[in-house]
PDB file of N, CA and C in Angstrom:
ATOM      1  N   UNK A   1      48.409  61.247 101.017  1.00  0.00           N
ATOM      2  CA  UNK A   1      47.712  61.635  99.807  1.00  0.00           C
ATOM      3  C   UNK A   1      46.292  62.048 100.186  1.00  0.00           C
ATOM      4  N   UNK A   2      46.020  63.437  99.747  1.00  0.00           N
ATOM      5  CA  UNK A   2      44.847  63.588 100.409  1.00  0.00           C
ATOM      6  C   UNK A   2      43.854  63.482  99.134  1.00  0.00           C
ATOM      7  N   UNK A   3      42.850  63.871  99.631  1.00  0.00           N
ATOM      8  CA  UNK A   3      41.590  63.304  98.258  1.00  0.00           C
ATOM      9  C   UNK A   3      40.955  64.691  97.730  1.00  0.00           C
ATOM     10  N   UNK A   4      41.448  65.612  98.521  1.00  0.00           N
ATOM     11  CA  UNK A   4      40.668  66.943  97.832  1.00  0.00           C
ATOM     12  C   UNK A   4      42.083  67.464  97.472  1.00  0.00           C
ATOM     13  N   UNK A   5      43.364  67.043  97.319  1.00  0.00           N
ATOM     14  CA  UNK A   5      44.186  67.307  96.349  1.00  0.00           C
ATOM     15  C   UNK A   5      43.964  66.745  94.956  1.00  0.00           C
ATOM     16  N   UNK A   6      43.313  65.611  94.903  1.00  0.00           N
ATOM     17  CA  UNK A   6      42.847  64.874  93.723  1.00  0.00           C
ATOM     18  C   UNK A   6      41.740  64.934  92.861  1.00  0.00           C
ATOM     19  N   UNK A   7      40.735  65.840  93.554  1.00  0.00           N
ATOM     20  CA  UNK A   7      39.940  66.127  92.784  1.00  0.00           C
ATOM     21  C   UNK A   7      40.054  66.436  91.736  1.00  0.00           C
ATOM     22  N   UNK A   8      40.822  67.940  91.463  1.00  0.00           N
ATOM     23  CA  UNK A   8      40.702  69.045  90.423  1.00  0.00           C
ATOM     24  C   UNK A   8      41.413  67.748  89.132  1.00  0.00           C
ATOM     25  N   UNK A   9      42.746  66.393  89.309  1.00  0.00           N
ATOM     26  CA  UNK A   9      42.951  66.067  88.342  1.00  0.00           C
ATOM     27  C   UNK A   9      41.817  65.292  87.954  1.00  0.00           C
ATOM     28  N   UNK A  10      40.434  64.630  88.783  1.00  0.00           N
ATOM     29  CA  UNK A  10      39.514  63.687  88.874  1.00  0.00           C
ATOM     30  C   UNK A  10      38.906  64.465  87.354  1.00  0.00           C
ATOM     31  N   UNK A  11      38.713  65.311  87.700  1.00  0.00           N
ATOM     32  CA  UNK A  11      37.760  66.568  86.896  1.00  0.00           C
ATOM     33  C   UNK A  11      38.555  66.456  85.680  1.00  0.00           C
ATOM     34  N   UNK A  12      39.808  66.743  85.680  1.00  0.00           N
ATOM     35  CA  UNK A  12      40.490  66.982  84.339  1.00  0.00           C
ATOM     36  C   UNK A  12      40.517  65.956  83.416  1.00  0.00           C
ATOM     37  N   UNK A  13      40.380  64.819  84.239  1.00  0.00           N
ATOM     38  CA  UNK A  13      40.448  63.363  83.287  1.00  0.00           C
ATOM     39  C   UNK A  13      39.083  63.328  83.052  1.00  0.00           C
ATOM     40  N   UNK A  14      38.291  63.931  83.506  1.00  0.00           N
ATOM     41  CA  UNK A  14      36.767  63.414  82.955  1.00  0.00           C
ATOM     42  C   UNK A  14      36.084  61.959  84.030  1.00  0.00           C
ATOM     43  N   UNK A  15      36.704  61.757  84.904  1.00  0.00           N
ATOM     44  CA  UNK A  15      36.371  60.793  85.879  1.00  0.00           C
ATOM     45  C   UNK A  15      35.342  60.774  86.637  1.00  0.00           C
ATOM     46  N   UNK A  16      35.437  62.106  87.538  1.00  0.00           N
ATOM     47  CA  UNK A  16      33.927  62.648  87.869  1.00  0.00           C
ATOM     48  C   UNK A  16      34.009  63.921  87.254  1.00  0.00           C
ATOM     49  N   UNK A  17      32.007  64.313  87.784  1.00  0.00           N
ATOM     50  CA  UNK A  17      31.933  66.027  87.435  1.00  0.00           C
ATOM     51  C   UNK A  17      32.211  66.887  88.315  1.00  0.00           C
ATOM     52  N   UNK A  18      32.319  67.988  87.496  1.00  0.00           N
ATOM     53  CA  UNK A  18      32.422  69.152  88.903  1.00  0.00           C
ATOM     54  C   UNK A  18      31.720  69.417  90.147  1.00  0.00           C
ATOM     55  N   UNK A  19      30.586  69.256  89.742  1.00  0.00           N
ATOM     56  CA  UNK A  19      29.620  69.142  90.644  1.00  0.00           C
ATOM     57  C   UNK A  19      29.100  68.038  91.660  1.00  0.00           C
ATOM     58  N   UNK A  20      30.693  66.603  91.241  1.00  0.00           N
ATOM     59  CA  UNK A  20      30.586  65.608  92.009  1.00  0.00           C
ATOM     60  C   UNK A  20      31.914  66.013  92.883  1.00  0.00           C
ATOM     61  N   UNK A  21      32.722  66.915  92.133  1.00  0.00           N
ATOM     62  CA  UNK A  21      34.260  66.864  93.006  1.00  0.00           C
ATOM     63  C   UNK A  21      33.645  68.206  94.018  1.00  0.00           C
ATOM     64  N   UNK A  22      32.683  68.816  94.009  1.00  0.00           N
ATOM     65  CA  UNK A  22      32.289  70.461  94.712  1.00  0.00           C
ATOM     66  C   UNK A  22      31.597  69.644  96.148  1.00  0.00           C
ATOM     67  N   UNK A  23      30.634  68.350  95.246  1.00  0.00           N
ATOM     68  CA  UNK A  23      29.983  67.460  97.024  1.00  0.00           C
ATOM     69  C   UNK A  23      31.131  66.889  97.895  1.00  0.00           C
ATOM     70  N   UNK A  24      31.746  66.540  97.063  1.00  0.00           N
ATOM     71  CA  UNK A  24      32.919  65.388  98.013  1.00  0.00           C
ATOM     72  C   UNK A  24      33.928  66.755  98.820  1.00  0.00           C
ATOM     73  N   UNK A  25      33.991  67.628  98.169  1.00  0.00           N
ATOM     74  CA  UNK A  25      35.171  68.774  98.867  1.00  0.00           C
ATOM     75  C   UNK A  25      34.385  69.189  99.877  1.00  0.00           C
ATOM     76  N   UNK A  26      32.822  69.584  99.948  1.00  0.00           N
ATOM     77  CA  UNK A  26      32.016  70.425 101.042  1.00  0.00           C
ATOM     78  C   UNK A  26      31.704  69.240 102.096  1.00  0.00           C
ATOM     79  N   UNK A  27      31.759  67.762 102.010  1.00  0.00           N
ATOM     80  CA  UNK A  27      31.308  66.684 102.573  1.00  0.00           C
ATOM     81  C   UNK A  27      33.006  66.910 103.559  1.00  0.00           C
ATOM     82  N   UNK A  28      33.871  66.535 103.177  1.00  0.00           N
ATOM     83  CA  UNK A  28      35.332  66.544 103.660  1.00  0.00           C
ATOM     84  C   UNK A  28      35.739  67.616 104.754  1.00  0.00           C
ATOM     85  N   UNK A  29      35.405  69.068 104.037  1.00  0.00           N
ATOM     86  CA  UNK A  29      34.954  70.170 104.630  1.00  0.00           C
ATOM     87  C   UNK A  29      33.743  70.237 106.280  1.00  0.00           C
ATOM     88  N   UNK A  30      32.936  69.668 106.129  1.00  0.00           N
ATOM     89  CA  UNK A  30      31.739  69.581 107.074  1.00  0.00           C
ATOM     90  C   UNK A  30      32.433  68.419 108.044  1.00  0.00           C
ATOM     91  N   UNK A  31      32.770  67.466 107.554  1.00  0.00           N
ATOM     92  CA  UNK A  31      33.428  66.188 108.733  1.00  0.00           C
ATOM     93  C   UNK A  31      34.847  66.897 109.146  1.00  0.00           C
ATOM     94  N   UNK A  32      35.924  67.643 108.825  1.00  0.00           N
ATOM     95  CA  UNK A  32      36.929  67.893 109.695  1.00  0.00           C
ATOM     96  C   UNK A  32      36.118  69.134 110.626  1.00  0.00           C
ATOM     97  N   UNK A  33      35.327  69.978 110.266  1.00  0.00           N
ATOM     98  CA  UNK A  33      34.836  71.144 111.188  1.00  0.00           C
ATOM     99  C   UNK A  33      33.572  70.686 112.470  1.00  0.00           C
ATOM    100  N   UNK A  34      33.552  69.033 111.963  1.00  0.00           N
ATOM    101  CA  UNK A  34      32.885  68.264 113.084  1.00  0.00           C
ATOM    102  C   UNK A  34      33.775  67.937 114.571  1.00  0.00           C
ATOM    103  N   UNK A  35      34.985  67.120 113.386  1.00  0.00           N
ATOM    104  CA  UNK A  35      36.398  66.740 114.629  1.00  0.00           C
ATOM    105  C   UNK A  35      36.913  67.766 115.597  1.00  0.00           C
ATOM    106  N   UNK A  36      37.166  69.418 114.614  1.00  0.00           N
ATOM    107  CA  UNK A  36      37.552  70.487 115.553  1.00  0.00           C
ATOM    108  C   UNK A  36      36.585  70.324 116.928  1.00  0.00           C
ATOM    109  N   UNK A  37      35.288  70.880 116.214  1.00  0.00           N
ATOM    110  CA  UNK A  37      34.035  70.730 117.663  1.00  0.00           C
ATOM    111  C   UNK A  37      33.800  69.955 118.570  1.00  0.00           C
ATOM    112  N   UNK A  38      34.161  68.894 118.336  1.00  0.00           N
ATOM    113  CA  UNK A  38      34.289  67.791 119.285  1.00  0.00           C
ATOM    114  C   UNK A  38      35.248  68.246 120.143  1.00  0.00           C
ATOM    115  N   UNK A  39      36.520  68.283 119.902  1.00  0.00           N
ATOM    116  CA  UNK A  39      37.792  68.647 120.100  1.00  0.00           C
ATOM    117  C   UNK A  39      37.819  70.079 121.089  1.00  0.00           C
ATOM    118  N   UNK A  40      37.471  71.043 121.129  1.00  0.00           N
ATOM    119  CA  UNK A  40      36.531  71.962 121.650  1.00  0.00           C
ATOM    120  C   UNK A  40      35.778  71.887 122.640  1.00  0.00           C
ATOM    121  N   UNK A  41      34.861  70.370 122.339  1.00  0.00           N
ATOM    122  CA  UNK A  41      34.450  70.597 123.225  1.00  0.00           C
ATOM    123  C   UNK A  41      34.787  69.912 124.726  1.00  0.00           C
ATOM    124  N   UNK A  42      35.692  69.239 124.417  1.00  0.00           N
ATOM    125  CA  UNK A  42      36.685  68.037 125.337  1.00  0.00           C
ATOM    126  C   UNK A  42      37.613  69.353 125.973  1.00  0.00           C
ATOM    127  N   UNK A  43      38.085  70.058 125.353  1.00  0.00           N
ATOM    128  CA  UNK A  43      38.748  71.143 126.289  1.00  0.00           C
ATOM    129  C   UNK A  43      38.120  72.441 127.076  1.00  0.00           C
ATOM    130  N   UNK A  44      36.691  72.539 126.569  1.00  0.00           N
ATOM    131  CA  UNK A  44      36.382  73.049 127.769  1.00  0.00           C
ATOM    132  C   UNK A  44      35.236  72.288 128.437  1.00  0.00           C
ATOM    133  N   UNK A  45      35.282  71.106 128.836  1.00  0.00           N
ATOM    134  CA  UNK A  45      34.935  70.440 129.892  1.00  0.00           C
ATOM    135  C   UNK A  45      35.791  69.882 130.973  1.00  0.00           C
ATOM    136  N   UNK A  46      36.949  70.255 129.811  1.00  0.00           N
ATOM    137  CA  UNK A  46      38.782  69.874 130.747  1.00  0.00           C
ATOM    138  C   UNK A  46      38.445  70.904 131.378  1.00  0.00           C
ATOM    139  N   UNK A  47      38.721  72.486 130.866  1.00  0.00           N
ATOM    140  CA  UNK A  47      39.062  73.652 131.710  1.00  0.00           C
ATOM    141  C   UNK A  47      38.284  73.556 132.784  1.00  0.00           C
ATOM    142  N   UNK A  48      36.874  73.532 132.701  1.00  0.00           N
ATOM    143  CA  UNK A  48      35.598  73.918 133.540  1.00  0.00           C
ATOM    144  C   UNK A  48      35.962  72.700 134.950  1.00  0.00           C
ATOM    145  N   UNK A  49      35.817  71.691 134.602  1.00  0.00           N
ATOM    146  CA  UNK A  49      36.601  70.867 135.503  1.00  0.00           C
ATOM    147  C   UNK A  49      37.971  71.574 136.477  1.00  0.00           C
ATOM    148  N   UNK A  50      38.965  71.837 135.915  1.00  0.00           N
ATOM    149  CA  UNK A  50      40.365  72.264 136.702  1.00  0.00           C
ATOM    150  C   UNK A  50      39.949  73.201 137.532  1.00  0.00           C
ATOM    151  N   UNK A  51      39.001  74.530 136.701  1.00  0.00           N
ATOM    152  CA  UNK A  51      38.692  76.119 137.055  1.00  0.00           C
ATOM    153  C   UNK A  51      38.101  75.000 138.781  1.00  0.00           C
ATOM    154  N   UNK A  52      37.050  74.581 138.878  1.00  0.00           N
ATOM    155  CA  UNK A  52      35.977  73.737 139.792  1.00  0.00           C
ATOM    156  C   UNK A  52      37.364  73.217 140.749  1.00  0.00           C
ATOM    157  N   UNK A  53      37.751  72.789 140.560  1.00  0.00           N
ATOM    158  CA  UNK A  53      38.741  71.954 141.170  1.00  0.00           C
ATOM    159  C   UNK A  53      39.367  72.710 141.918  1.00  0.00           C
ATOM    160  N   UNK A  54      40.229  73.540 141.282  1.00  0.00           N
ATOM    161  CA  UNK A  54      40.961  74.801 142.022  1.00  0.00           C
ATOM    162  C   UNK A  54      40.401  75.663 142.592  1.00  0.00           C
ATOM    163  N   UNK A  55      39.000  75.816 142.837  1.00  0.00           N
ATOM    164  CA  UNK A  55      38.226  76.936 143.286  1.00  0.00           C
ATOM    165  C   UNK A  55      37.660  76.084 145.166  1.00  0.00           C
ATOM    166  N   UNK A  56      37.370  74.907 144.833  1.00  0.00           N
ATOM    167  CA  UNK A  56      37.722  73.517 145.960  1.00  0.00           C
ATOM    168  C   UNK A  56      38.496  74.030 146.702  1.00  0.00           C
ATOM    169  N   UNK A  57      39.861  73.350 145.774  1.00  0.00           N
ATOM    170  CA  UNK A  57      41.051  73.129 146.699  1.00  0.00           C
ATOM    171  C   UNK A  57      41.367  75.015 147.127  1.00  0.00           C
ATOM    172  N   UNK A  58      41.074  75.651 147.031  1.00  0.00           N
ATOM    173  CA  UNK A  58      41.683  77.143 147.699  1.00  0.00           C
ATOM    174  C   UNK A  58      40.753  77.424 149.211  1.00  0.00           C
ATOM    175  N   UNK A  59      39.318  76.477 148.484  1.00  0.00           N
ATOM    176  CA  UNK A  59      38.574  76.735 150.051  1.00  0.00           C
ATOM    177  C   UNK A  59      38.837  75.895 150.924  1.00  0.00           C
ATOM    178  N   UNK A  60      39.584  74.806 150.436  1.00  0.00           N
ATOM    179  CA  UNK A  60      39.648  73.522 151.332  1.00  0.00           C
ATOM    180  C   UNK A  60      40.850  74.026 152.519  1.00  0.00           C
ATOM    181  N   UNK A  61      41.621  74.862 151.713  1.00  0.00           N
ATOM    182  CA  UNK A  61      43.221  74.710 152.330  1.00  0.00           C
ATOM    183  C   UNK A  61      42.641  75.714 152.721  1.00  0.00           C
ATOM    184  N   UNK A  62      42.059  76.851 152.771  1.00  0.00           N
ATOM    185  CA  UNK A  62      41.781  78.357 154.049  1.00  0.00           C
ATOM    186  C   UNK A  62      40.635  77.653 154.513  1.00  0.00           C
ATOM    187  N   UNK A  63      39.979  76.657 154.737  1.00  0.00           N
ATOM    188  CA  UNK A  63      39.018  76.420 155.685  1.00  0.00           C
ATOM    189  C   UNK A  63      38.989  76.608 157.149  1.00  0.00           C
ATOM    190  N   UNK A  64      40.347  76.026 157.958  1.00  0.00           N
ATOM    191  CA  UNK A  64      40.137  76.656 159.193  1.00  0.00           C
ATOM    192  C   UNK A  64      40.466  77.993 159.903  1.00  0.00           C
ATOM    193  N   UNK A  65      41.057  78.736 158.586  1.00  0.00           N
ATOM    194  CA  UNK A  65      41.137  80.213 158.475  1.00  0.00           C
ATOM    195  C   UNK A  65      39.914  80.949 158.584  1.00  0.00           C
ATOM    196  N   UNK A  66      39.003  80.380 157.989  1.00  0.00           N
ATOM    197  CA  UNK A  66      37.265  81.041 157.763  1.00  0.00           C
ATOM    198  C   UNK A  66      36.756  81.271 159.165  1.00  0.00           C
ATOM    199  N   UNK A  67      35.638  82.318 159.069  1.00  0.00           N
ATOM    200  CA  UNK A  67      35.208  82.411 160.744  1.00  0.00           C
ATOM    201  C   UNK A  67      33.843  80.890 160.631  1.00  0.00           C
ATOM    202  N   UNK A  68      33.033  81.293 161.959  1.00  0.00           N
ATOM    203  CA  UNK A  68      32.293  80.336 161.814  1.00  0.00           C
ATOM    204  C   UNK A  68      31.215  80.714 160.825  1.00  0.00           C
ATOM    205  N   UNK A  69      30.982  82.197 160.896  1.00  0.00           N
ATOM    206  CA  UNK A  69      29.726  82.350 160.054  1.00  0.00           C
ATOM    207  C   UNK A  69      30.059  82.503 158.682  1.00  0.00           C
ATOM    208  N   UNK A  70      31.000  82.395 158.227  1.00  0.00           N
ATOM    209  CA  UNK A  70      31.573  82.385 156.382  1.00  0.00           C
ATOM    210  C   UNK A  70      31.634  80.668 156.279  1.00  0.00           C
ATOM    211  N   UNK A  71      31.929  79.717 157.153  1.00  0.00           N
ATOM    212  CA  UNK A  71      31.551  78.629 157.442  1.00  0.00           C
ATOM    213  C   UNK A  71      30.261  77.961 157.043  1.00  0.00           C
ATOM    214  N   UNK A  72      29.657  78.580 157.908  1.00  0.00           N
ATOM    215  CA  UNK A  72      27.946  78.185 158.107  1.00  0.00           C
ATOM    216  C   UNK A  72      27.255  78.433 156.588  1.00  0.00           C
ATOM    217  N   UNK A  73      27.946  79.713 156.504  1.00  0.00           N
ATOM    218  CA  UNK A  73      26.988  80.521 154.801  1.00  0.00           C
ATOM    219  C   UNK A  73      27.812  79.656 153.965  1.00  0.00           C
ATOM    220  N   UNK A  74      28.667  79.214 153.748  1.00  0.00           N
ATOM    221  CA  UNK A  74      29.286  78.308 152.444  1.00  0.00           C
ATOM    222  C   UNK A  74      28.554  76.905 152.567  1.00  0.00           C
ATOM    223  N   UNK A  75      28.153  76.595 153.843  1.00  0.00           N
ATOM    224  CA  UNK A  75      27.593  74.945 153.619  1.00  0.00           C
ATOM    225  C   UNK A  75      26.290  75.282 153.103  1.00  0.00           C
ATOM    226  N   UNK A  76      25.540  76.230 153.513  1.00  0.00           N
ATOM    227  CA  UNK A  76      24.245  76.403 153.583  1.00  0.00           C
ATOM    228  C   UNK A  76      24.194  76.708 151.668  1.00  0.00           C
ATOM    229  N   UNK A  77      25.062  77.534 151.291  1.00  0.00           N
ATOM    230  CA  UNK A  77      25.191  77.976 149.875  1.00  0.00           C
ATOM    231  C   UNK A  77      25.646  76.975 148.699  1.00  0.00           C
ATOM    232  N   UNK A  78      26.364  75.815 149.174  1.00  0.00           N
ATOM    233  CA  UNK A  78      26.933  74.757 148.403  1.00  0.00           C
ATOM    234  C   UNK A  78      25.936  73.878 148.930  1.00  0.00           C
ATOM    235  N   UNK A  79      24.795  73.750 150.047  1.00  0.00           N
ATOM    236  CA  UNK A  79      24.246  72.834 150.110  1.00  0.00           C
ATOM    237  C   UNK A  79      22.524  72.970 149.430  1.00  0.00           C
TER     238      UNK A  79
END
């Protein structure tokens, strides 16, 4: 049972005003478009993480493929 299905009868019975059922709908409104963002923002700190990870592991596994001086310039550049 949700509560901004209940408004419009809140209103009809005279229970609250319109202008109390318009705060509670934009209040309801503002807290789920909080949860999305959150939510958002947990997946791209996931992605950014994996992207990092996999960009690692591709140099890790061609590392002794690399010459010495693509070697030297990656420590010097990551360091």
């Amino acid at each position: 049972m949700s509560i901004r299905k209940e408004l419009p009868e809140l209103v009809k019975a005279n229970v609250i005003s319109q202008d109390t059922a318009d705060r509670i709908s934009d209040y309801y409104t503002f807290k789920s478009e909080q949860n999305s963002n959150r939510l958002y923002i947990v997946f791209r700190i996931l992605g950014t993480l994996l992207f990092g990870i996999g960009i690692i592991l591709i140099i890790a596994d061609n590392w002794e493929k690399l010459s010495r001086s693509v070697k030297t310039s990656l420590a010097i550049y990551i360091y």
